[in-house]
C-alpha atoms as a PDB file:
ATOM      1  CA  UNK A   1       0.000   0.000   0.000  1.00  0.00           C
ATOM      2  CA  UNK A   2       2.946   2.280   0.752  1.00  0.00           C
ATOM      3  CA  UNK A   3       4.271   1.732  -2.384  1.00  0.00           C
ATOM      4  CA  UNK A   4       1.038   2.178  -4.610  1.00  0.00           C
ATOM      5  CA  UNK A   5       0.907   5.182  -2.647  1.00  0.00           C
ATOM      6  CA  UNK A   6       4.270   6.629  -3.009  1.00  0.00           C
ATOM      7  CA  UNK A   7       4.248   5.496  -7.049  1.00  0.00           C
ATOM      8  CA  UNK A   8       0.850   7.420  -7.244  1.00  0.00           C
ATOM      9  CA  UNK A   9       2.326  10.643  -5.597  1.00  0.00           C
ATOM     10  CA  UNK A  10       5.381  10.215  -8.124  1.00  0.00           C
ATOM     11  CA  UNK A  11       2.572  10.392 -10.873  1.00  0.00           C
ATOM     12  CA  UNK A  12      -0.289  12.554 -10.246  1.00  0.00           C
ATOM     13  CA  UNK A  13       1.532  15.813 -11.201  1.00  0.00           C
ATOM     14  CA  UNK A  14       2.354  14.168 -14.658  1.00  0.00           C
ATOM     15  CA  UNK A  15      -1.306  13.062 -14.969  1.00  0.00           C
ATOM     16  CA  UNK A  16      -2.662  16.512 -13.627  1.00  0.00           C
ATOM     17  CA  UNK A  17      -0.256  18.064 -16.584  1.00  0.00           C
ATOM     18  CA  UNK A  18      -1.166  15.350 -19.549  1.00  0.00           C
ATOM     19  CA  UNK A  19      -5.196  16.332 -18.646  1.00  0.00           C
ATOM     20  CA  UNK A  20      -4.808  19.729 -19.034  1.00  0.00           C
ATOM     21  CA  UNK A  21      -2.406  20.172 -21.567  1.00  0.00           C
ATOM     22  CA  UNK A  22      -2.981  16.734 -23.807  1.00  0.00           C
ATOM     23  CA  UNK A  23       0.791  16.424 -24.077  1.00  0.00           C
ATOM     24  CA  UNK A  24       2.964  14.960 -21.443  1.00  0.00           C
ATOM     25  CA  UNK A  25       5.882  16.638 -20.038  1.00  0.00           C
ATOM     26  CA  UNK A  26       8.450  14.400 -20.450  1.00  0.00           C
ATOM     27  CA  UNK A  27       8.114  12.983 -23.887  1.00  0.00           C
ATOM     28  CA  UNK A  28      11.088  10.648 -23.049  1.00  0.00           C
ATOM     29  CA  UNK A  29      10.993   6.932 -23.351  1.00  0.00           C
ATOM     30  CA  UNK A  30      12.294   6.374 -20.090  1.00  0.00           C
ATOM     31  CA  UNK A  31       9.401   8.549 -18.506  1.00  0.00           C
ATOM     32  CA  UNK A  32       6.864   5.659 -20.469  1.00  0.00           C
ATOM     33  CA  UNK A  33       9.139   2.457 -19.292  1.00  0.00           C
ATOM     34  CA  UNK A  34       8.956   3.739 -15.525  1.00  0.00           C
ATOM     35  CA  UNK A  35       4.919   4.453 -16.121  1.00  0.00           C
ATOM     36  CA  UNK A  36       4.557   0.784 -17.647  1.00  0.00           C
ATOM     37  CA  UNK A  37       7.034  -1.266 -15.306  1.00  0.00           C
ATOM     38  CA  UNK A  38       5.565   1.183 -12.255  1.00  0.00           C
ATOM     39  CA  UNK A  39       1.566   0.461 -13.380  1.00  0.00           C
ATOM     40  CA  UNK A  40       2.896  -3.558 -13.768  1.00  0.00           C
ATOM     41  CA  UNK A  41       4.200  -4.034 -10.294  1.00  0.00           C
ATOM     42  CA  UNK A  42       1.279  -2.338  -8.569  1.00  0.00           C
ATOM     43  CA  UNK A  43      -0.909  -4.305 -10.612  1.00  0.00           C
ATOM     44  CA  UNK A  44       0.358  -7.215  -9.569  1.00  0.00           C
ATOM     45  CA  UNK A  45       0.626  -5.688  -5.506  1.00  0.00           C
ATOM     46  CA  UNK A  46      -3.238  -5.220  -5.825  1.00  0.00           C
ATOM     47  CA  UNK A  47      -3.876  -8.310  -7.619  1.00  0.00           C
ATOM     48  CA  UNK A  48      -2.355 -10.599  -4.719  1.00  0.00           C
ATOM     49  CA  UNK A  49      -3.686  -8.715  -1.880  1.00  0.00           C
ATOM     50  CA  UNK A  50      -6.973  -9.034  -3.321  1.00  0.00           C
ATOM     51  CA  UNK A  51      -6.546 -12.672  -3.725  1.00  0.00           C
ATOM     52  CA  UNK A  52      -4.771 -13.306  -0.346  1.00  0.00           C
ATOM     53  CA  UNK A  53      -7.537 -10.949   1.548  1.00  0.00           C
ATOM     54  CA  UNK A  54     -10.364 -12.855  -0.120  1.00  0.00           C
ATOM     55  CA  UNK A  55      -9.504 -16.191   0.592  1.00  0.00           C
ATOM     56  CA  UNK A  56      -8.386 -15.585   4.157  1.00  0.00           C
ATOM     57  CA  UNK A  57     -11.967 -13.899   4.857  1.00  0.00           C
ATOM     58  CA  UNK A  58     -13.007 -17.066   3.297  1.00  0.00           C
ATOM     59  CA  UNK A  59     -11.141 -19.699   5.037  1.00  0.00           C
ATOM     60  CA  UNK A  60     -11.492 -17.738   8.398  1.00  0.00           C
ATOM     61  CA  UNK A  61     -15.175 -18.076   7.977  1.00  0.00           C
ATOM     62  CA  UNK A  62     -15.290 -21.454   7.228  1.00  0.00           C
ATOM     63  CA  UNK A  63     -13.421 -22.835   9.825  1.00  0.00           C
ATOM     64  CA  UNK A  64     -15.093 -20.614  12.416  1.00  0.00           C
ATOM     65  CA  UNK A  65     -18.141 -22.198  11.420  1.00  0.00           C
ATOM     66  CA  UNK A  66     -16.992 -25.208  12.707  1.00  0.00           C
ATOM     67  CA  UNK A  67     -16.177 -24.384  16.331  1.00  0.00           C
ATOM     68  CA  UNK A  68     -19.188 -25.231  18.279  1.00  0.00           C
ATOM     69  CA  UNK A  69     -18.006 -24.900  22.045  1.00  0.00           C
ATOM     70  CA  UNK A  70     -14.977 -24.270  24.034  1.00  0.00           C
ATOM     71  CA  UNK A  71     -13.159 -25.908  26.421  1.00  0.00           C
ATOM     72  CA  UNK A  72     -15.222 -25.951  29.768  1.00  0.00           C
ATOM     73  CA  UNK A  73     -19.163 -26.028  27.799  1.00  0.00           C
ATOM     74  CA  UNK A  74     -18.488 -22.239  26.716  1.00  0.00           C
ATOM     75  CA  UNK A  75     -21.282 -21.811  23.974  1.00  0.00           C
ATOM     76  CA  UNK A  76     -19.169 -19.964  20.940  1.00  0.00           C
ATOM     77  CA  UNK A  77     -21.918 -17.736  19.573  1.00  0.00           C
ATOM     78  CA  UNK A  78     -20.037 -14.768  20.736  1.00  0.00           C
ATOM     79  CA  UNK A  79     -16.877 -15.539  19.113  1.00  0.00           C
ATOM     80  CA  UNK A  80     -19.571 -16.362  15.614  1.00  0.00           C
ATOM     81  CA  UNK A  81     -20.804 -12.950  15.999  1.00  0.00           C
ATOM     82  CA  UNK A  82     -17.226 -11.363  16.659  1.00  0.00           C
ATOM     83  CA  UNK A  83     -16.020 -13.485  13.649  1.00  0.00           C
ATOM     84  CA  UNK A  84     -18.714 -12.125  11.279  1.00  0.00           C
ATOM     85  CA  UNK A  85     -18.216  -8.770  12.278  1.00  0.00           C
ATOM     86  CA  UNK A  86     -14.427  -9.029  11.350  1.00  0.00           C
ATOM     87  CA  UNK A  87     -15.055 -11.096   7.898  1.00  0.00           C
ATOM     88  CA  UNK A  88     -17.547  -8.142   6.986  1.00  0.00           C
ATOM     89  CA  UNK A  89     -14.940  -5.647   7.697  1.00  0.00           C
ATOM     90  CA  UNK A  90     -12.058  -7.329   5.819  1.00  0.00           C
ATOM     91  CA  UNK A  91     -14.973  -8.370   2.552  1.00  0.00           C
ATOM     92  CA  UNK A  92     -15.162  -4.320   2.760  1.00  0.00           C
ATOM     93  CA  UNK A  93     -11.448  -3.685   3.110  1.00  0.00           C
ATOM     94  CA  UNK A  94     -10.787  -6.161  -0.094  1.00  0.00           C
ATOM     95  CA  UNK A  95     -14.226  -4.418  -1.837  1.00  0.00           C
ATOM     96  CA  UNK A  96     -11.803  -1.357  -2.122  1.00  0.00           C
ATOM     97  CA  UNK A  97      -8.605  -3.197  -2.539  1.00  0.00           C
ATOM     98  CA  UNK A  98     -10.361  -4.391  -5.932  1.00  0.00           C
ATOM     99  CA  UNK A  99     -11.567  -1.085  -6.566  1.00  0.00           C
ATOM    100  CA  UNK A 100      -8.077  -0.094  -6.487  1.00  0.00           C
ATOM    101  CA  UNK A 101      -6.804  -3.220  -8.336  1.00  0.00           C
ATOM    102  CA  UNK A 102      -9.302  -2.078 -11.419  1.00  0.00           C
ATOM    103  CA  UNK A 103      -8.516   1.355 -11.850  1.00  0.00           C
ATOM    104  CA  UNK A 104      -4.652   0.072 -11.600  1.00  0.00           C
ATOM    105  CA  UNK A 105      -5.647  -2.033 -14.333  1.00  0.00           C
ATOM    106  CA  UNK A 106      -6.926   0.754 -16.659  1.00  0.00           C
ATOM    107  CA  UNK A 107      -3.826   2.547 -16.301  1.00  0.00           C
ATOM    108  CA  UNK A 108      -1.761  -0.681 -16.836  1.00  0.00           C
ATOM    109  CA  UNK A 109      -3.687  -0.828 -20.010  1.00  0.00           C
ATOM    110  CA  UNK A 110      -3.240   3.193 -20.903  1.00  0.00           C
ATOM    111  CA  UNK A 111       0.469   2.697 -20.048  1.00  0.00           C
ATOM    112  CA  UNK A 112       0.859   0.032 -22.326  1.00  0.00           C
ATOM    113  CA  UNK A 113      -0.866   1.824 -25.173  1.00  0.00           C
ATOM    114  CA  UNK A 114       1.183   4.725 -24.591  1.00  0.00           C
ATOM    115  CA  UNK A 115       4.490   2.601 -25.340  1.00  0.00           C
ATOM    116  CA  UNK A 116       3.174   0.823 -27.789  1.00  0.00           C
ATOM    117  CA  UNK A 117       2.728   3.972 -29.725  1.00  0.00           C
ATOM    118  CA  UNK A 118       5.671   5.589 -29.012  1.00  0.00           C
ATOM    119  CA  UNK A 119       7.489   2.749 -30.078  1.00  0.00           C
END
């Protein structure tokens, strides 16, 4: 996240120019290499966080399902209701991880057009 971050602080001045002005501001090879190997790497970030964040919401809900008491006759509905409430806030965490994840995708795709016609 720190590094999505960081690589979209590095950018948004370059995007802020190219939207106003419809020409970038370093026309420079290397400036569309860093955009496309940059927008490839946080794709990838995003794209196993989603998938690692998903399936451990998953698997944490499945096997909580399975604990019916605890040591001593302890009934485990409480720990249920404390595990849902946790598995709702990480499905919403990973709701906006893939938010993120598709919008880094677009510009994974505009960064690759962009080379591909400069080249």
């Amino acid at each position: 996240m720190v590094a999505g971050f960081g690589y979209n602080l590095l950018q948004l001045p370059f995007a802020m120019y190219f939207f106003f002005t419809k020409k970038r501001l370093i026309n420079n090879n290397v400036f569309l290499y860093f955009e496309f190997y940059g927008d490839k790497i946080c794709l990838t970030l995003l794209a196993t966080a989603v998938g690692s964040l998903f399936g451990a919401t998953v698997e944490t809900k499945k096997a909580s399902s399975k604990i019916k008491a605890f040591d001593g006759g302890y009934d485990a509905k409480d720990y249920h209701s404390k595990t849902d409430d946790f598995c709702m806030m990480a499905y919403v965490s990973s709701a906006f991880l893939l938010i993120g994840f598709l919008s880094s995708m677009i510009s994974s795709i505009m960064s690759s057009t962009a080379l591909s016609n400069k080249s």
